[in-house]
PDB file of N, CA and C in Angstrom:
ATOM      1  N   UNK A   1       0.846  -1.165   0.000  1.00  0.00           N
ATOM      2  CA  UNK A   1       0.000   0.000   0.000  1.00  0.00           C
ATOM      3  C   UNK A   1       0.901   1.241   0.000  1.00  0.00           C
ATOM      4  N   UNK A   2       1.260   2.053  -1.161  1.00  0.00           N
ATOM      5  CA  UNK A   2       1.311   3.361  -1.155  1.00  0.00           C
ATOM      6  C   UNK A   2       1.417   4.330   0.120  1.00  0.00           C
ATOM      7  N   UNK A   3       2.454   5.456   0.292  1.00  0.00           N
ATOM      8  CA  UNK A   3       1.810   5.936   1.519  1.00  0.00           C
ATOM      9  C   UNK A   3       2.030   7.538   0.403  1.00  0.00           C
ATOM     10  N   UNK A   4       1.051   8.138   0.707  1.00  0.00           N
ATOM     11  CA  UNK A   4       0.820   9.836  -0.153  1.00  0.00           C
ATOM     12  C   UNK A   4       1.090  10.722   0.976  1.00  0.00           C
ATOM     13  N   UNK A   5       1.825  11.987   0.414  1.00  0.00           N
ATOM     14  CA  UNK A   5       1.776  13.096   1.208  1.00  0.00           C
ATOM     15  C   UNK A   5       0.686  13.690   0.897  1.00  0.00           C
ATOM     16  N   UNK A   6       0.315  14.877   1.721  1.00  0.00           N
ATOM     17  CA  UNK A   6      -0.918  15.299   1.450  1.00  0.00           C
ATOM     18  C   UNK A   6      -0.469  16.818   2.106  1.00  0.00           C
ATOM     19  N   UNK A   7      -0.822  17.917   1.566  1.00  0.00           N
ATOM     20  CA  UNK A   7      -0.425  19.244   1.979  1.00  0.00           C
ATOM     21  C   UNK A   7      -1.738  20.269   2.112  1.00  0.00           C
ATOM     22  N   UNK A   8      -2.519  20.751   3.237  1.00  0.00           N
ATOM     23  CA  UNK A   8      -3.933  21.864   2.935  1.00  0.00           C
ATOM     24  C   UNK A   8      -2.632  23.504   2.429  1.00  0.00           C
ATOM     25  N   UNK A   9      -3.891  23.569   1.361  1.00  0.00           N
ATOM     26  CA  UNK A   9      -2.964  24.859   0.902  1.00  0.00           C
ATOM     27  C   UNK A   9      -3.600  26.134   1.426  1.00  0.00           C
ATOM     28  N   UNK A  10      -4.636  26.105   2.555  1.00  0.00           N
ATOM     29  CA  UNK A  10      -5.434  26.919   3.298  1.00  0.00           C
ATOM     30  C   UNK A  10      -4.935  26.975   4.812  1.00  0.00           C
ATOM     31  N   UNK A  11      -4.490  25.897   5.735  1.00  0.00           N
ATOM     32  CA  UNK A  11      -3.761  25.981   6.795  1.00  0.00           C
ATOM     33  C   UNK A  11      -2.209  25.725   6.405  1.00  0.00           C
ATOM     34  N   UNK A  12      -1.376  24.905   6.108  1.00  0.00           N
ATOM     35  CA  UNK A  12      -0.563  24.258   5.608  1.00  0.00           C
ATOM     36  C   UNK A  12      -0.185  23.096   6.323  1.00  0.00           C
ATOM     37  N   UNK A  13      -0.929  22.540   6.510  1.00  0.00           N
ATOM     38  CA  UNK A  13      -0.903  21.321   7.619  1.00  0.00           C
ATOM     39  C   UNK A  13      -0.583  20.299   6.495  1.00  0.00           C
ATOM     40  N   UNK A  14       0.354  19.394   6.609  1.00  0.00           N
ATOM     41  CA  UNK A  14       1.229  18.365   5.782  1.00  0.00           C
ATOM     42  C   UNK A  14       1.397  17.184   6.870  1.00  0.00           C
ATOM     43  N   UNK A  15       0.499  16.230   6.085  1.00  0.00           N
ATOM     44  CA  UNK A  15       0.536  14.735   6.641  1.00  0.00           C
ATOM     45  C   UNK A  15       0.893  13.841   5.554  1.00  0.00           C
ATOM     46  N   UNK A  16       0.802  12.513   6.204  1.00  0.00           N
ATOM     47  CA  UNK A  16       1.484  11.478   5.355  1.00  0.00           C
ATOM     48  C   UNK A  16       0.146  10.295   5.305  1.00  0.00           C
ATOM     49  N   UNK A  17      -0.281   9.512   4.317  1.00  0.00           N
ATOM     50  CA  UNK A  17      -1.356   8.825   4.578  1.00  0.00           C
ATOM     51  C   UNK A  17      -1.358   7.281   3.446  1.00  0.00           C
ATOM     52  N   UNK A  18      -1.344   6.072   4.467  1.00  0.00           N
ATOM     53  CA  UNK A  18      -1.167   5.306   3.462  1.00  0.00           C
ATOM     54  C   UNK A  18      -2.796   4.861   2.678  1.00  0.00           C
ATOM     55  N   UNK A  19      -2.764   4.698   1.546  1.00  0.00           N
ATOM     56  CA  UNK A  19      -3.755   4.453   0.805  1.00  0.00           C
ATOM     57  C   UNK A  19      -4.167   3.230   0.081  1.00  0.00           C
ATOM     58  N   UNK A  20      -4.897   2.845  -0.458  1.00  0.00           N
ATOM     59  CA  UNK A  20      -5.043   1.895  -1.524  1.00  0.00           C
ATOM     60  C   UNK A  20      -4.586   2.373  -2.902  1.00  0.00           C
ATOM     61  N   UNK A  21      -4.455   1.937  -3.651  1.00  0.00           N
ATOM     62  CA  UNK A  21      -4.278   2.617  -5.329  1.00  0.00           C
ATOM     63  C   UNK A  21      -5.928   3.097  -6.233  1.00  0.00           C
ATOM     64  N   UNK A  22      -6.802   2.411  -5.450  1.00  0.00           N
ATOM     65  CA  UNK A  22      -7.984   2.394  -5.989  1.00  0.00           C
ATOM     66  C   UNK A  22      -8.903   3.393  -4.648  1.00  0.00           C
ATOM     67  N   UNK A  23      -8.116   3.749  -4.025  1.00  0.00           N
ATOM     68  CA  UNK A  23      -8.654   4.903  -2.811  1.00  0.00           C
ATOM     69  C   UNK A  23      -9.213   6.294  -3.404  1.00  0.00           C
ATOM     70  N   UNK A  24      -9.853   6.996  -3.493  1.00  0.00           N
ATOM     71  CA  UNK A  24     -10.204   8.480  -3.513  1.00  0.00           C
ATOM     72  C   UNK A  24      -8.941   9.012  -2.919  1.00  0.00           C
ATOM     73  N   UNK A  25      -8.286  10.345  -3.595  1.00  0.00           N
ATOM     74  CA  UNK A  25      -7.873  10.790  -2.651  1.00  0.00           C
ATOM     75  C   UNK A  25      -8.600  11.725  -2.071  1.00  0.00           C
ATOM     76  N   UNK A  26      -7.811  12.182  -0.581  1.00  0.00           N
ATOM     77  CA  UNK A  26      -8.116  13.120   0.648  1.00  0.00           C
ATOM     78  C   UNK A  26      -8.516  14.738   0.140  1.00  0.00           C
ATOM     79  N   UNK A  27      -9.485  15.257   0.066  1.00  0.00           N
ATOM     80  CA  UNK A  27      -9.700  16.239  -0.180  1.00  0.00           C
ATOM     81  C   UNK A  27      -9.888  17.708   1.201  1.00  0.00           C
ATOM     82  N   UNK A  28     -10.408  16.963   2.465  1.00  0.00           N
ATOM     83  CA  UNK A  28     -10.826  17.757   3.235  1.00  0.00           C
ATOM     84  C   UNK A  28      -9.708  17.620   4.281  1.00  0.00           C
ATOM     85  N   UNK A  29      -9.336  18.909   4.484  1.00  0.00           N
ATOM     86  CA  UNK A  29      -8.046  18.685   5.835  1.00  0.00           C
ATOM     87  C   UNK A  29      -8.563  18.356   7.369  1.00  0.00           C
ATOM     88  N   UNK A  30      -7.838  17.226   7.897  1.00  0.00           N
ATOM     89  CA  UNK A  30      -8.081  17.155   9.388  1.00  0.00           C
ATOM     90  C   UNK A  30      -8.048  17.806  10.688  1.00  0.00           C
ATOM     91  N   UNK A  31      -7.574  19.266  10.107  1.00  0.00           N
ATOM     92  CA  UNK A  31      -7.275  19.905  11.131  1.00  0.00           C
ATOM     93  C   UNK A  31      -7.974  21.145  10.682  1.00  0.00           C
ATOM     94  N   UNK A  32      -8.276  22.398   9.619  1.00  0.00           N
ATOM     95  CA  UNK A  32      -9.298  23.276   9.564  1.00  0.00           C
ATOM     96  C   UNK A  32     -10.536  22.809   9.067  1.00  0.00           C
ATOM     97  N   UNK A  33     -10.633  21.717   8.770  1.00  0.00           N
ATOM     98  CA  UNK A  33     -11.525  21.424   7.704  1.00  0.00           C
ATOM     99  C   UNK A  33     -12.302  21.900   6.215  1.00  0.00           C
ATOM    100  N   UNK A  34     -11.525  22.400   5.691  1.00  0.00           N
ATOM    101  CA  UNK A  34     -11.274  23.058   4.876  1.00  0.00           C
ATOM    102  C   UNK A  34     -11.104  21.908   3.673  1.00  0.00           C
ATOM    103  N   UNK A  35     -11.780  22.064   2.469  1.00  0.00           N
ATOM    104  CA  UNK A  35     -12.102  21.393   1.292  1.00  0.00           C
ATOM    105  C   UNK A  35     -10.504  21.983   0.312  1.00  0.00           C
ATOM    106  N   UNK A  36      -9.301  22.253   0.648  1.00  0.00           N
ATOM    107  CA  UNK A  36      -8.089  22.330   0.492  1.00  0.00           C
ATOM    108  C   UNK A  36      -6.731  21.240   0.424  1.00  0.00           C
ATOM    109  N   UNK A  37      -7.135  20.283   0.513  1.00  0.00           N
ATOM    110  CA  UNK A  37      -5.880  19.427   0.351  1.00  0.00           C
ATOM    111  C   UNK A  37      -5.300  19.237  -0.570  1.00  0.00           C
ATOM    112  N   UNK A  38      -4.052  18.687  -1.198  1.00  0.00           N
ATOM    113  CA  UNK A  38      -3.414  18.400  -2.249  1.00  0.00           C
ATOM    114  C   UNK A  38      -2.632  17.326  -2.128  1.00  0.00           C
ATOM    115  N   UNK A  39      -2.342  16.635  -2.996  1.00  0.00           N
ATOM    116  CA  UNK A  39      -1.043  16.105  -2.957  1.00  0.00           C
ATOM    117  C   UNK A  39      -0.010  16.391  -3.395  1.00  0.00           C
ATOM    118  N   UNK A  40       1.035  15.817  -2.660  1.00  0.00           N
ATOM    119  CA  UNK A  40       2.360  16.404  -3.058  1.00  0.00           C
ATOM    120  C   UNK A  40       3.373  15.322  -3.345  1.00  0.00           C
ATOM    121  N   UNK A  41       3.838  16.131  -4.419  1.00  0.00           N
ATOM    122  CA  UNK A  41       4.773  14.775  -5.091  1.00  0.00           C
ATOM    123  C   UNK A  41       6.137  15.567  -5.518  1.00  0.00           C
ATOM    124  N   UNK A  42       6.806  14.291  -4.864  1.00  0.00           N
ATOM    125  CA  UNK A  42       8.086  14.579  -4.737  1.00  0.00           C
ATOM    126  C   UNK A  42       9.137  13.456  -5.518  1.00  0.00           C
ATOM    127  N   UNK A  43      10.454  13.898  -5.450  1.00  0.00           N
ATOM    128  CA  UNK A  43      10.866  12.663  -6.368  1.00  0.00           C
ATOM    129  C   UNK A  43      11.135  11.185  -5.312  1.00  0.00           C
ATOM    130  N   UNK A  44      11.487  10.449  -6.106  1.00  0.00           N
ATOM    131  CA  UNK A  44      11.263   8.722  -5.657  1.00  0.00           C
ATOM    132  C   UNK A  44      12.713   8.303  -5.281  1.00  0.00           C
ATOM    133  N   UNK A  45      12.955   8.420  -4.124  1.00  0.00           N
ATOM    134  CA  UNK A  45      14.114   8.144  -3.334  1.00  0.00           C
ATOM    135  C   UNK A  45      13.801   6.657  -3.095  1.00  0.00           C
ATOM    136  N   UNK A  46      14.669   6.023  -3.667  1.00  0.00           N
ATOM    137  CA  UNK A  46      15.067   4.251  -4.138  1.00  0.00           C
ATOM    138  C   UNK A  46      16.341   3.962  -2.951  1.00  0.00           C
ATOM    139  N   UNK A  47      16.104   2.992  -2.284  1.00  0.00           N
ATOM    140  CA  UNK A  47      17.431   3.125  -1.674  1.00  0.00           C
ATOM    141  C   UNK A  47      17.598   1.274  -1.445  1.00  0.00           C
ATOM    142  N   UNK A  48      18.542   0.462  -2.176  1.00  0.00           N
ATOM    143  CA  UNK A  48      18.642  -0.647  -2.184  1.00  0.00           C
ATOM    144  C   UNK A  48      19.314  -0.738  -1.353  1.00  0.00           C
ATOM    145  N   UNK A  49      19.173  -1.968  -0.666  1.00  0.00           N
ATOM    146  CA  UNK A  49      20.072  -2.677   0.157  1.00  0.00           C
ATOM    147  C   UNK A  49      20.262  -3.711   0.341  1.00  0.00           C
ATOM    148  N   UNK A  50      21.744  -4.458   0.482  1.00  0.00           N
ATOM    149  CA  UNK A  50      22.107  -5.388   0.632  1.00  0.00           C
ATOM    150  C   UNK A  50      23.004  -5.861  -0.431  1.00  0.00           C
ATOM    151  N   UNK A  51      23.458  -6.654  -0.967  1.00  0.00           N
ATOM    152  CA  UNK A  51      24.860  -6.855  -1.484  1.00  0.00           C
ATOM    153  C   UNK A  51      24.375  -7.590  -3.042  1.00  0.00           C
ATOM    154  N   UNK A  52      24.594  -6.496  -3.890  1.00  0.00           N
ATOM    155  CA  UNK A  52      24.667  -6.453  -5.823  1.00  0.00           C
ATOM    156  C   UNK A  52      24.003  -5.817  -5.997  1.00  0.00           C
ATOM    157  N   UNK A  53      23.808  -4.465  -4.947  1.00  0.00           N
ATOM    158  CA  UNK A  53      22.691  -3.206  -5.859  1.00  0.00           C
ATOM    159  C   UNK A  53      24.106  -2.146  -6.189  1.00  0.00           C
ATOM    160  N   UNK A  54      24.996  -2.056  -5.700  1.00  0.00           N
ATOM    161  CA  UNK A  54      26.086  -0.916  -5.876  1.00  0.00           C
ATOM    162  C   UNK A  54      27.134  -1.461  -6.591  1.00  0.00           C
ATOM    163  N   UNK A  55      27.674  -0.627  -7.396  1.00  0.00           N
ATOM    164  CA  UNK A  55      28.682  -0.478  -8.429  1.00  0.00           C
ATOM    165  C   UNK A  55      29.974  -1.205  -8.063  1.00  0.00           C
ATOM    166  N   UNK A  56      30.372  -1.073  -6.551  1.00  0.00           N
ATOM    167  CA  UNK A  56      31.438  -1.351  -6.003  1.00  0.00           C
ATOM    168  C   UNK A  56      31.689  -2.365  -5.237  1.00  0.00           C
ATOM    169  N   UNK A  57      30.761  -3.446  -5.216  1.00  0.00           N
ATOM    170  CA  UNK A  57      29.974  -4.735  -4.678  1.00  0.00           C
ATOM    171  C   UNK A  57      31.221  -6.234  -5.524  1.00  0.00           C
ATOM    172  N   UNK A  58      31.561  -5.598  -6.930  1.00  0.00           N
ATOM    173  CA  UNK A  58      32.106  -6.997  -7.120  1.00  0.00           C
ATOM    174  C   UNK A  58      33.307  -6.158  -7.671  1.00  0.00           C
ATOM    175  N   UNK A  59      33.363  -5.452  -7.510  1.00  0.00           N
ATOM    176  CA  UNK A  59      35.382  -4.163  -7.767  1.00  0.00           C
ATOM    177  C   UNK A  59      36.417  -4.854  -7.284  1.00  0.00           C
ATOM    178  N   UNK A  60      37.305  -4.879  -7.570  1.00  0.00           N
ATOM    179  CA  UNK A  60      38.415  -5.295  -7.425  1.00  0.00           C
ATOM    180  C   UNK A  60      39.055  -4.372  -6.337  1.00  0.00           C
ATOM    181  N   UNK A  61      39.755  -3.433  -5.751  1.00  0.00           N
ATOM    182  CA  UNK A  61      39.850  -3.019  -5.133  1.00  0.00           C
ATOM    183  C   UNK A  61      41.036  -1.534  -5.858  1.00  0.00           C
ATOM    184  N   UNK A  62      41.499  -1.957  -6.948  1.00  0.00           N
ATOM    185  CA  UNK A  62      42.375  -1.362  -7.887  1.00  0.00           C
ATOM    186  C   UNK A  62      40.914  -0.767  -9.228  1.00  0.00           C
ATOM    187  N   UNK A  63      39.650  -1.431  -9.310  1.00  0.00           N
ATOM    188  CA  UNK A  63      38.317  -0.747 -10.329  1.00  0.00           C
ATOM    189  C   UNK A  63      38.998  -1.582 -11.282  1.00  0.00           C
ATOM    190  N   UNK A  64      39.723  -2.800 -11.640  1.00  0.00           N
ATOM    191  CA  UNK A  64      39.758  -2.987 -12.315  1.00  0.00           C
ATOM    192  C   UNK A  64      38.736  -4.251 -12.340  1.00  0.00           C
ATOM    193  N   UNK A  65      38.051  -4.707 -13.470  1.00  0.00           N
ATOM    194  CA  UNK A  65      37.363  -6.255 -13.398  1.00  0.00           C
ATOM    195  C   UNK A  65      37.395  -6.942 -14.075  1.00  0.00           C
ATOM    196  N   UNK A  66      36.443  -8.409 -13.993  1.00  0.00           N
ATOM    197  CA  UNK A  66      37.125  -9.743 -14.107  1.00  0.00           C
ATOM    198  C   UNK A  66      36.491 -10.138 -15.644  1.00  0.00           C
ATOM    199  N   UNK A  67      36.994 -10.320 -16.263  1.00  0.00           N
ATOM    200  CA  UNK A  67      35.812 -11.293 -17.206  1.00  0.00           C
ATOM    201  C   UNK A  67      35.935 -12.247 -17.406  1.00  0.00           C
ATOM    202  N   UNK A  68      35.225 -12.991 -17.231  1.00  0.00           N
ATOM    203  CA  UNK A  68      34.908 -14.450 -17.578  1.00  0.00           C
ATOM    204  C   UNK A  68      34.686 -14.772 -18.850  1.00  0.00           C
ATOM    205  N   UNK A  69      34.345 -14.167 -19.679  1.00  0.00           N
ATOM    206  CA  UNK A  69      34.169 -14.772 -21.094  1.00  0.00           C
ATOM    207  C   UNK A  69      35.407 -14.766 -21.972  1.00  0.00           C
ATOM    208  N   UNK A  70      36.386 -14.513 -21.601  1.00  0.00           N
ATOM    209  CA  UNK A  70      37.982 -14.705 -22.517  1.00  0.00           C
ATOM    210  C   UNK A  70      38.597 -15.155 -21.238  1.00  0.00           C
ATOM    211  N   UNK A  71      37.933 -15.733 -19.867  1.00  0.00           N
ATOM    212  CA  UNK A  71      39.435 -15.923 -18.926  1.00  0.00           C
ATOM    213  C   UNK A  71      40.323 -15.355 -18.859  1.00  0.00           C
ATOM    214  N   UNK A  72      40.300 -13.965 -19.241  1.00  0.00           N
ATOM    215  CA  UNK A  72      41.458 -13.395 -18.565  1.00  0.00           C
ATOM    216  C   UNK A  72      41.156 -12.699 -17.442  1.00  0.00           C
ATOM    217  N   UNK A  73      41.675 -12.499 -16.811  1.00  0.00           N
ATOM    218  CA  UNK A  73      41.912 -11.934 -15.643  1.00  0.00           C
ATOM    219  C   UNK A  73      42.838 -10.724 -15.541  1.00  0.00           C
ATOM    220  N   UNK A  74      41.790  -9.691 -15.104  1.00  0.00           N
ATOM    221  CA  UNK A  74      42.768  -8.050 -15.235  1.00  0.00           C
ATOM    222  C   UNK A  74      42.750  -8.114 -13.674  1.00  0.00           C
ATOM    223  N   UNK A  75      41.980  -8.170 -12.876  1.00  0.00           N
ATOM    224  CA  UNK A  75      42.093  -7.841 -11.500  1.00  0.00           C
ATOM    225  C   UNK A  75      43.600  -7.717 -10.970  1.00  0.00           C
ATOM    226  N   UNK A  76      43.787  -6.841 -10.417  1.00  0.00           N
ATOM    227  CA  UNK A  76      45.073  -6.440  -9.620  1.00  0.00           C
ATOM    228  C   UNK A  76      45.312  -7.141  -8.467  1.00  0.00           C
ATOM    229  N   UNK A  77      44.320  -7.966  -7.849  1.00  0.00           N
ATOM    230  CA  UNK A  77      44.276  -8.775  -6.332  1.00  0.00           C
ATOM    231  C   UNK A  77      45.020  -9.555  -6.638  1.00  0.00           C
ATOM    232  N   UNK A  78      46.430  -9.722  -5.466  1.00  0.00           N
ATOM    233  CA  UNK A  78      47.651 -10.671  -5.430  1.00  0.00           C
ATOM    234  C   UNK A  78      46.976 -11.750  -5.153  1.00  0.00           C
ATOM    235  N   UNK A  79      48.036 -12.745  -5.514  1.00  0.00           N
ATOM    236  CA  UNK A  79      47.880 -13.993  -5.636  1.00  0.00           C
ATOM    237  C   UNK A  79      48.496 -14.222  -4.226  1.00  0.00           C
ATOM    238  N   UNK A  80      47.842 -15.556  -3.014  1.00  0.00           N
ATOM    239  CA  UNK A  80      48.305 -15.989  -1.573  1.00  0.00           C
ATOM    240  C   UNK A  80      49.602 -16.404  -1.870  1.00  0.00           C
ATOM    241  N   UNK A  81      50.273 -16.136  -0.772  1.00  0.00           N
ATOM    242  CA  UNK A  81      52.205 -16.804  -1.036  1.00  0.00           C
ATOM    243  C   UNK A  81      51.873 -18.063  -0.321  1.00  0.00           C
ATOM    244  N   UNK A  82      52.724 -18.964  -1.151  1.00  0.00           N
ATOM    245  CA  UNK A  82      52.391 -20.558  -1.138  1.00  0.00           C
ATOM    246  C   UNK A  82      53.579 -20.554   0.575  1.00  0.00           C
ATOM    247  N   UNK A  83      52.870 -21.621   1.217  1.00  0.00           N
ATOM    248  CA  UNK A  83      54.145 -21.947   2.453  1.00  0.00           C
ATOM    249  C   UNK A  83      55.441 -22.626   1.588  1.00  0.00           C
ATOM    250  N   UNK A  84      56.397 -21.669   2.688  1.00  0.00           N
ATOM    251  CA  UNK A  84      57.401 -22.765   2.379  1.00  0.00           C
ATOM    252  C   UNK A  84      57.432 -24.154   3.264  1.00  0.00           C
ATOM    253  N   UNK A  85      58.763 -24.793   2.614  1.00  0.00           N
ATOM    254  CA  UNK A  85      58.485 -26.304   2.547  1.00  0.00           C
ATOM    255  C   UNK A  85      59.089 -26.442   3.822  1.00  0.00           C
ATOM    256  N   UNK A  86      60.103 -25.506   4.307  1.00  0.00           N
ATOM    257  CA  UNK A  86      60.574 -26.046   5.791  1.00  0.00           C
ATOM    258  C   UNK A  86      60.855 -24.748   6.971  1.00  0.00           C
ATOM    259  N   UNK A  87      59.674 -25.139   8.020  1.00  0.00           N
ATOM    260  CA  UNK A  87      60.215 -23.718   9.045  1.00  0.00           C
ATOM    261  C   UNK A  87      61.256 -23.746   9.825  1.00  0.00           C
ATOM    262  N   UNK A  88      62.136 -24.924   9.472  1.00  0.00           N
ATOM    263  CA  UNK A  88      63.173 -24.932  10.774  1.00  0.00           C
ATOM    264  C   UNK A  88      64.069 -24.000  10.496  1.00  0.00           C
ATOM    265  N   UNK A  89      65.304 -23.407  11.203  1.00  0.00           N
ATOM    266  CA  UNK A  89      66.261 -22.703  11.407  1.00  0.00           C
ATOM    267  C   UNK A  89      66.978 -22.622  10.662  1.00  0.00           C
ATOM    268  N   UNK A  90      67.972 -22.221   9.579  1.00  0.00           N
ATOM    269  CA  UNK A  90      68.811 -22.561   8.717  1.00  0.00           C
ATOM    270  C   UNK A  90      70.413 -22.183   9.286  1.00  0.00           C
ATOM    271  N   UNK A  91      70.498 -22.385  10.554  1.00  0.00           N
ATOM    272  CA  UNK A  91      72.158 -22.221  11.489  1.00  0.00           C
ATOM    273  C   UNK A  91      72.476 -23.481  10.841  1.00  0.00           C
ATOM    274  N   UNK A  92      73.813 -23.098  11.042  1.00  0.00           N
ATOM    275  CA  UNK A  92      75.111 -23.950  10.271  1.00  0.00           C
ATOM    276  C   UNK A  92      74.833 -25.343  10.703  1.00  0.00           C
ATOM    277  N   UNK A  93      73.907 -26.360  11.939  1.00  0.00           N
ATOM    278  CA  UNK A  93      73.967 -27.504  12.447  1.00  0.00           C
ATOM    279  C   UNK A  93      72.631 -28.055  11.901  1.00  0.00           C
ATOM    280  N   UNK A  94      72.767 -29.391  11.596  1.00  0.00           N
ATOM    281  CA  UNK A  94      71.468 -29.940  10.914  1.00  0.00           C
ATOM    282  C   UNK A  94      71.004 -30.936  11.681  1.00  0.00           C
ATOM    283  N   UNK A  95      69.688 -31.179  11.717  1.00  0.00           N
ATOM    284  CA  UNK A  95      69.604 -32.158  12.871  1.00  0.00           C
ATOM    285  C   UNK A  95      69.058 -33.367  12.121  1.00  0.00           C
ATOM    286  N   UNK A  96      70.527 -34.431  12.825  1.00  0.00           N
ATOM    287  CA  UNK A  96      70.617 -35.500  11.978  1.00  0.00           C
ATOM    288  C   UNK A  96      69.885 -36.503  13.324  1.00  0.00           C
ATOM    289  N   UNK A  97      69.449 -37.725  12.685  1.00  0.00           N
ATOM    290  CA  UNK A  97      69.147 -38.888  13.582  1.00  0.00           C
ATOM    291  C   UNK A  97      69.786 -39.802  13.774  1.00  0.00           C
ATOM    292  N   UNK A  98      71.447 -40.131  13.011  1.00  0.00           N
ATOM    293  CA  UNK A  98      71.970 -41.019  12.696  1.00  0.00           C
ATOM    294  C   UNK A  98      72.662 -41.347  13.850  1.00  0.00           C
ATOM    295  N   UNK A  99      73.049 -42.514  14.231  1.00  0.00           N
ATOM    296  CA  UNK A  99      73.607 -42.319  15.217  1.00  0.00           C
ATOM    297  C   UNK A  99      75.185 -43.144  15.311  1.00  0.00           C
ATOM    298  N   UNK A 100      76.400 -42.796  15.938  1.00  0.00           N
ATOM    299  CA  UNK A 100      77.573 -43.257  15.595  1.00  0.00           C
ATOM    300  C   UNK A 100      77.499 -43.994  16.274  1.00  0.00           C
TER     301      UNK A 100
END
């Protein structure tokens, strides 16, 4: 259901009123009673939310992006550094198991 502003152009008393689409509108104001009301229309403030209404939702962080239809890949996002293969110490002594 719609909600309409509604403005008397005889007091200036401005309310808000939700309606049907198939409603009459409000002609008589609630407060002088006065056969003065109007509606008022304003522009249509859209405000999405939640994640793939904004431009910057699947960005790379550099604006550059991805395409999938040639596989290439422009994105600037580094690639993870692979582990290395050994964390031990690299001092001059190796630790052997052998035993003399």
């Amino acid at each position: 259901m719609p909600l309409y502003a509604y403005k008397c152009q005889e007091c200036g008393h401005q309310f808000d009123k939700f309606q049907h689409f198939t409603d009459d509108p409000l002609t008589v104001c609630p407060v002088c009673h006065e056969e003065a009301l109007r509606k008022v229309y304003s522009p249509v403030g859209i405000v999405f939310k939640g994640k793939g209404f904004y431009a910057t939702d699947n960005r790379s962080p550099s604006g550059m992006s991805y395409s999938k239809s040639n596989g290439d890949s422009t994105s600037s996002t580094p690639e993870p550094k692979k582990a290395t293969e050994s964390a031990a110490p690299t001092s001059g002594t190796a630790n052997s198991s052998s035993a003399a």
